[in-house]
N, C-alpha and C. Protein backbone atom coordinates (compact mmCIF):
# COMPACT_ATOMS: atom_id res chain seq x y z
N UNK A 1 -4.93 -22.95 29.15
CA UNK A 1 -6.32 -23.36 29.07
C UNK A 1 -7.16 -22.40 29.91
N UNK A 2 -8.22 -22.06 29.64
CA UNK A 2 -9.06 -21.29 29.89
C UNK A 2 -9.78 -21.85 31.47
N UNK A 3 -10.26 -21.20 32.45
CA UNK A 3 -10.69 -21.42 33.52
C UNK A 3 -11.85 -21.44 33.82
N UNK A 4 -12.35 -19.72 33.72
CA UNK A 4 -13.48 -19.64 34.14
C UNK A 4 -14.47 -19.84 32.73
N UNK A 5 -15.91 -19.80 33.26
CA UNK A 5 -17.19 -20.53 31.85
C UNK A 5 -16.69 -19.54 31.18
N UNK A 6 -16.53 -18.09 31.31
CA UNK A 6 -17.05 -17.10 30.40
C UNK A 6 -15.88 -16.90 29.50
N UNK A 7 -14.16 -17.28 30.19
CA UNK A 7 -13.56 -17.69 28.94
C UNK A 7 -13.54 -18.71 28.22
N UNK A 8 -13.64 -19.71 28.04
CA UNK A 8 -14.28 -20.95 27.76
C UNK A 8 -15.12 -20.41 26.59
N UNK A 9 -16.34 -19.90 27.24
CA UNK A 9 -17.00 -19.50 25.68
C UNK A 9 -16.53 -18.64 24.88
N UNK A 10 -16.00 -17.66 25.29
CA UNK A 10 -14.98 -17.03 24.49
C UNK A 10 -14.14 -17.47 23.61
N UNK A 11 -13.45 -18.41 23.99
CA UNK A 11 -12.88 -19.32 23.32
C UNK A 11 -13.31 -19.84 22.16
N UNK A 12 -14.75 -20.43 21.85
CA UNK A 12 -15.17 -21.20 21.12
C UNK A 12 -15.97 -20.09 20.51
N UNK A 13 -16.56 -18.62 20.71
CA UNK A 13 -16.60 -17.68 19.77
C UNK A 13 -15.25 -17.20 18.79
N UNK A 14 -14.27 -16.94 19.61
CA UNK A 14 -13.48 -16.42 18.61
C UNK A 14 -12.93 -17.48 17.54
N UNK A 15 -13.02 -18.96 17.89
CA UNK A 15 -12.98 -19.90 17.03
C UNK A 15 -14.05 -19.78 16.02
N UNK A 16 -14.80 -19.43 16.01
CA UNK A 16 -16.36 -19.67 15.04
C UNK A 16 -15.68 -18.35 14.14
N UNK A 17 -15.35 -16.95 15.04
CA UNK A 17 -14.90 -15.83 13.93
C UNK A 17 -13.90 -16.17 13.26
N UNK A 18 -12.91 -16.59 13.81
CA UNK A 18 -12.04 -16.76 12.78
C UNK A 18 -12.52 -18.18 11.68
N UNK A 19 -13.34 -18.46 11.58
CA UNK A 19 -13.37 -19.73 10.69
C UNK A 19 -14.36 -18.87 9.91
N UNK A 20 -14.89 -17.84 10.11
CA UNK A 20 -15.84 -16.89 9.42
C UNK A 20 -15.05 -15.66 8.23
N UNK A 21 -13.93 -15.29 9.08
CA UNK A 21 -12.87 -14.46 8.62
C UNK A 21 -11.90 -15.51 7.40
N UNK A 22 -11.36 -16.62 8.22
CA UNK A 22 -10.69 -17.07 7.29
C UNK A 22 -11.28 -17.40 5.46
N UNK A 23 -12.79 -17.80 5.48
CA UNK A 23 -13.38 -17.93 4.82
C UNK A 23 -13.77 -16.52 3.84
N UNK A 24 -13.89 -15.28 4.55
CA UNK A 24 -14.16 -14.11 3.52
C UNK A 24 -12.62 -13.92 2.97
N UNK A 25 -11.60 -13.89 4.03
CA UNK A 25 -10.25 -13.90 3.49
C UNK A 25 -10.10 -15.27 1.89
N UNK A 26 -10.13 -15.76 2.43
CA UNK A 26 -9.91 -16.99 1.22
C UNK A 26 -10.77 -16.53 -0.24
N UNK A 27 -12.21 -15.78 0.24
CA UNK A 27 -13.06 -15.86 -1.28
C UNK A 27 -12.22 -14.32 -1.82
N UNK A 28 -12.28 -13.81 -1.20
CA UNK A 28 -11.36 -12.31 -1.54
C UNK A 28 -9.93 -12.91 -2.31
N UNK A 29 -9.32 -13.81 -1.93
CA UNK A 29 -8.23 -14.07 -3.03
C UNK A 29 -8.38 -14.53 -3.81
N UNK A 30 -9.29 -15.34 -3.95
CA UNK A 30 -10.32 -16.47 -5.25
C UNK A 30 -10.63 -15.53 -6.10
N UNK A 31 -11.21 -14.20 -6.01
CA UNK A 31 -11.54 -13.05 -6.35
C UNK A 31 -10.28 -12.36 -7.14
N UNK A 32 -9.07 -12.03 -6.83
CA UNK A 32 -8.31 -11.53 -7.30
C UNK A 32 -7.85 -12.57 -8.02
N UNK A 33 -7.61 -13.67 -7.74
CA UNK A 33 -6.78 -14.83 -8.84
C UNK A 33 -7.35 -14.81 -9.98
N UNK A 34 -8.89 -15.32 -10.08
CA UNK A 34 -9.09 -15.08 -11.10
C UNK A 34 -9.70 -13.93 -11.72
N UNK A 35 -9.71 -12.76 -11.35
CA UNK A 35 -9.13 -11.41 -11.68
C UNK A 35 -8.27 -10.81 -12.80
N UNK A 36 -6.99 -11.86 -12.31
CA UNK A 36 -5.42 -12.14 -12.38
C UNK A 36 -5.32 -12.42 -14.07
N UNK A 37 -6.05 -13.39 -13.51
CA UNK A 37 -5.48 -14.67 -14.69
C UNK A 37 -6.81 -14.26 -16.14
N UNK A 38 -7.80 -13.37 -16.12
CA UNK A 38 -8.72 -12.92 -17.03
C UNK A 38 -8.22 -11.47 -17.61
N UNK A 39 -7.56 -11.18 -16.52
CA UNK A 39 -6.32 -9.62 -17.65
C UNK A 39 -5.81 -10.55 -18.43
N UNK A 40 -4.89 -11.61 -18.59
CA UNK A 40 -4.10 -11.95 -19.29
C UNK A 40 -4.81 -12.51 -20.21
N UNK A 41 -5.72 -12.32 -20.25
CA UNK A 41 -6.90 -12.81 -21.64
C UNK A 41 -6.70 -11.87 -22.65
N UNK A 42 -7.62 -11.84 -23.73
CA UNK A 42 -7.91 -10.33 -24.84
C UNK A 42 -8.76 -10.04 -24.64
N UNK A 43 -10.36 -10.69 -23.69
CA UNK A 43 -11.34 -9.34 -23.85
C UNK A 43 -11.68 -8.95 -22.38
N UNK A 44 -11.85 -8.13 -22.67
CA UNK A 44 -11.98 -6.79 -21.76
C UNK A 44 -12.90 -6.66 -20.94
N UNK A 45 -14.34 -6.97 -21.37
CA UNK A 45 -15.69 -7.02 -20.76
C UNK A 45 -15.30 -7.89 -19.16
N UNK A 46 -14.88 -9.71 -19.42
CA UNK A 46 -14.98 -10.08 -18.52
C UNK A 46 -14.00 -10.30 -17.33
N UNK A 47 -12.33 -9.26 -17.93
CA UNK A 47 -11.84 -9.20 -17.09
C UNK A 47 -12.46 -7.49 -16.39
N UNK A 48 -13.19 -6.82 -16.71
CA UNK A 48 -13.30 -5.74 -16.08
C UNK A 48 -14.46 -5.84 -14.99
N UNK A 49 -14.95 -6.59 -15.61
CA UNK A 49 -16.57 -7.43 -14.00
C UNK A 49 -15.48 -8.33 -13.13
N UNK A 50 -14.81 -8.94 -13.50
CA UNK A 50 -13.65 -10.21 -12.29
C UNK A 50 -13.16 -8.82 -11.72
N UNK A 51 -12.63 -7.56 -12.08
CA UNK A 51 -11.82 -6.69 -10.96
C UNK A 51 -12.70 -5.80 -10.01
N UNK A 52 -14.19 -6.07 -11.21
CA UNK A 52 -15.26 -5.48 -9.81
C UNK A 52 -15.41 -5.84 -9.22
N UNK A 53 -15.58 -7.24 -9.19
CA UNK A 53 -16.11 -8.22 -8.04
C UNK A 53 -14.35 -8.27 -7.40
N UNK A 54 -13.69 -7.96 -7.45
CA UNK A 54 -12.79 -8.22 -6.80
C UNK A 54 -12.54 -6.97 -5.58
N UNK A 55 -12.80 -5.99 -6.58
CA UNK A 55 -12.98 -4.87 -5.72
C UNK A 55 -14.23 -4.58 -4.59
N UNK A 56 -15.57 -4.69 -5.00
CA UNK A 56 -15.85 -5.01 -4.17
C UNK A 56 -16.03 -5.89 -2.64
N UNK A 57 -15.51 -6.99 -3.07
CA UNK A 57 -15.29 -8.12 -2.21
C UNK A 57 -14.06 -7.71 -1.06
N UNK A 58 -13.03 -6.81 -1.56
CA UNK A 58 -12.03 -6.50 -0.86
C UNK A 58 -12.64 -5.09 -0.22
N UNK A 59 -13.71 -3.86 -0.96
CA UNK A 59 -14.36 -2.92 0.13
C UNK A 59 -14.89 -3.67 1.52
N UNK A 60 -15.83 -4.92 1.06
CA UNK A 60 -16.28 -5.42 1.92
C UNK A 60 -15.74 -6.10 3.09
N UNK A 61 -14.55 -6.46 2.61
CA UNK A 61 -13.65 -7.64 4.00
C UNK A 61 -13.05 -6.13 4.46
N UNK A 62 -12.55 -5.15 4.12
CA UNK A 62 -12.02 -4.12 5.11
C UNK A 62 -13.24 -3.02 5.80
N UNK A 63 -14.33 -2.73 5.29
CA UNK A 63 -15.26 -2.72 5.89
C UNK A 63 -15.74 -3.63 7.24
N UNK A 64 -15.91 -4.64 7.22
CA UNK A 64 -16.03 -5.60 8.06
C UNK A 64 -15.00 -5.77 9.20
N UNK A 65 -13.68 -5.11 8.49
CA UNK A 65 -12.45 -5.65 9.73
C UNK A 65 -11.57 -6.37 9.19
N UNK A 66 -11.58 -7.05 8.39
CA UNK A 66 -11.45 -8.39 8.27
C UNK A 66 -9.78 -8.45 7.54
N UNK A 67 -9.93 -7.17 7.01
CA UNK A 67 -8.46 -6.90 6.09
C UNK A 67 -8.58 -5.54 6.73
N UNK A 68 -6.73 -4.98 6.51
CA UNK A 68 -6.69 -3.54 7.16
C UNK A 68 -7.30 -2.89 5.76
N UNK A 69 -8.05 -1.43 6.13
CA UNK A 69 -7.94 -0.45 4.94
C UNK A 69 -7.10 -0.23 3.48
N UNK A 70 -5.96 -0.16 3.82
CA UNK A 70 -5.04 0.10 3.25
C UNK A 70 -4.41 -1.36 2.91
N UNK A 71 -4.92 -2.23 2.84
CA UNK A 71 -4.47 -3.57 2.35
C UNK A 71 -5.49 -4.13 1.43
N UNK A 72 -6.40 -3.77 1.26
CA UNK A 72 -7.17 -3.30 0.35
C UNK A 72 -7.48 -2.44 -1.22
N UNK A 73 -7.12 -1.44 -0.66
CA UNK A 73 -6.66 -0.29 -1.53
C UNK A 73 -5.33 -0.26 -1.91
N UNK A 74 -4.48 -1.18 -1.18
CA UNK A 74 -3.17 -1.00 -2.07
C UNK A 74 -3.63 -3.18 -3.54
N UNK A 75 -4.22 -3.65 -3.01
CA UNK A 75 -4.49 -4.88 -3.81
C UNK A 75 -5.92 -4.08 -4.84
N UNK A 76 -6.46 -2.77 -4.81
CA UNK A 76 -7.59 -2.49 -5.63
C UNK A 76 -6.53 -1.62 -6.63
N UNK A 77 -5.90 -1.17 -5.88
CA UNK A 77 -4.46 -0.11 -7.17
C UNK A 77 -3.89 -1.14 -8.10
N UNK A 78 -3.71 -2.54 -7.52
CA UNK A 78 -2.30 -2.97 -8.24
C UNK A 78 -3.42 -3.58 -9.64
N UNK A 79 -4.51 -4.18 -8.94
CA UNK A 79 -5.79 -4.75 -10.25
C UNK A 79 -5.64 -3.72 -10.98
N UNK A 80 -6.16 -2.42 -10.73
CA UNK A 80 -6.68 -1.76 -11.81
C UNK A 80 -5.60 -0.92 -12.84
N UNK A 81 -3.94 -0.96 -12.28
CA UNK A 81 -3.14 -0.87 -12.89
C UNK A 81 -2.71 -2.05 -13.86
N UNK A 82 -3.01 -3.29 -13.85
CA UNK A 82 -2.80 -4.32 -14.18
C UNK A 82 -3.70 -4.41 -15.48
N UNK A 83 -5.47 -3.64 -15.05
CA UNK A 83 -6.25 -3.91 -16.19
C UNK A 83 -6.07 -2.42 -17.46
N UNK A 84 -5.33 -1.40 -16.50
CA UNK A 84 -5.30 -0.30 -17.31
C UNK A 84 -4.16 -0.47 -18.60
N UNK A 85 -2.93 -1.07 -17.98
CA UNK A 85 -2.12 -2.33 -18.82
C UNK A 85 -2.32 -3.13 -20.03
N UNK A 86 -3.90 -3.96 -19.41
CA UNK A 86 -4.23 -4.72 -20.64
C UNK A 86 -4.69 -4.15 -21.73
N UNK A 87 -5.56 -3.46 -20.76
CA UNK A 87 -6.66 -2.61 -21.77
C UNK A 87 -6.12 -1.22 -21.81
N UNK A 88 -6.00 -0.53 -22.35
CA UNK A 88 -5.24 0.83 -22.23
C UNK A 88 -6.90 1.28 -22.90
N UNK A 89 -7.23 2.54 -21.52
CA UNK A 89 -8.48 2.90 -21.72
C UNK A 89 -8.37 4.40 -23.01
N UNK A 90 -8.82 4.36 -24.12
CA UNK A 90 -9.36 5.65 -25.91
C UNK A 90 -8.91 6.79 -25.17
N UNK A 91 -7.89 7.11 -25.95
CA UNK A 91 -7.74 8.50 -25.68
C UNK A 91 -8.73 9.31 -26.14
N UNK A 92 -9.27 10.94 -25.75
CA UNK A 92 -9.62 11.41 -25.78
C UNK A 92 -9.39 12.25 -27.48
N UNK A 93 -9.84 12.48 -28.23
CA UNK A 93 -9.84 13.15 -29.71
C UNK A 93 -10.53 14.73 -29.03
N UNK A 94 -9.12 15.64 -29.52
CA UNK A 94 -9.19 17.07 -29.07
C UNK A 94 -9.78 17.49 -30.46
């Protein structure tokens, strides 16, 4: 238990962040689930806005701190391999 005031408040800040963190953490997976589950659809349009918003949402929590860098970018690879999968993006006509 904490002693002096100034850990004490400390205390009850880093409680407030993490209930701030846990919360961007949580919408960031809400984000990829249904992400997830709109590849396994047939059209294309609205699983390719669910992996933006997914992607963005995950720039933003590692921006912030909140997720490492690279925990990020390895969950923005596995989406967009997942949607390149569904959707296999027109080849090019030489």
């Amino acid at each position: 238990m904490a002693h002096t005031r100034s850990a004490k408040k400390m205390i009850h800040v880093i409680g407030e962040q993490r209930s701030h963190n846990r919360a961007i953490k949580s919408a960031v997976k809400t984000y990829i689930d249904k992400a997830e589950e709109l590849l396994s659809g047939k059209e294309p349009e609205p699983a390719k806005e669910a992996v933006q918003k997914a992607s963005v949402a995950l720039d933003k929590a590692a921006h912030k701190g909140i997720i490492h860098p690279n925990n990020a970018a390895r969950h923005k690879s596995r989406l967009m391999k997942k949607y390149n999968v569904a959707f296999p993006p027109a080849k090019a006509q030489s």
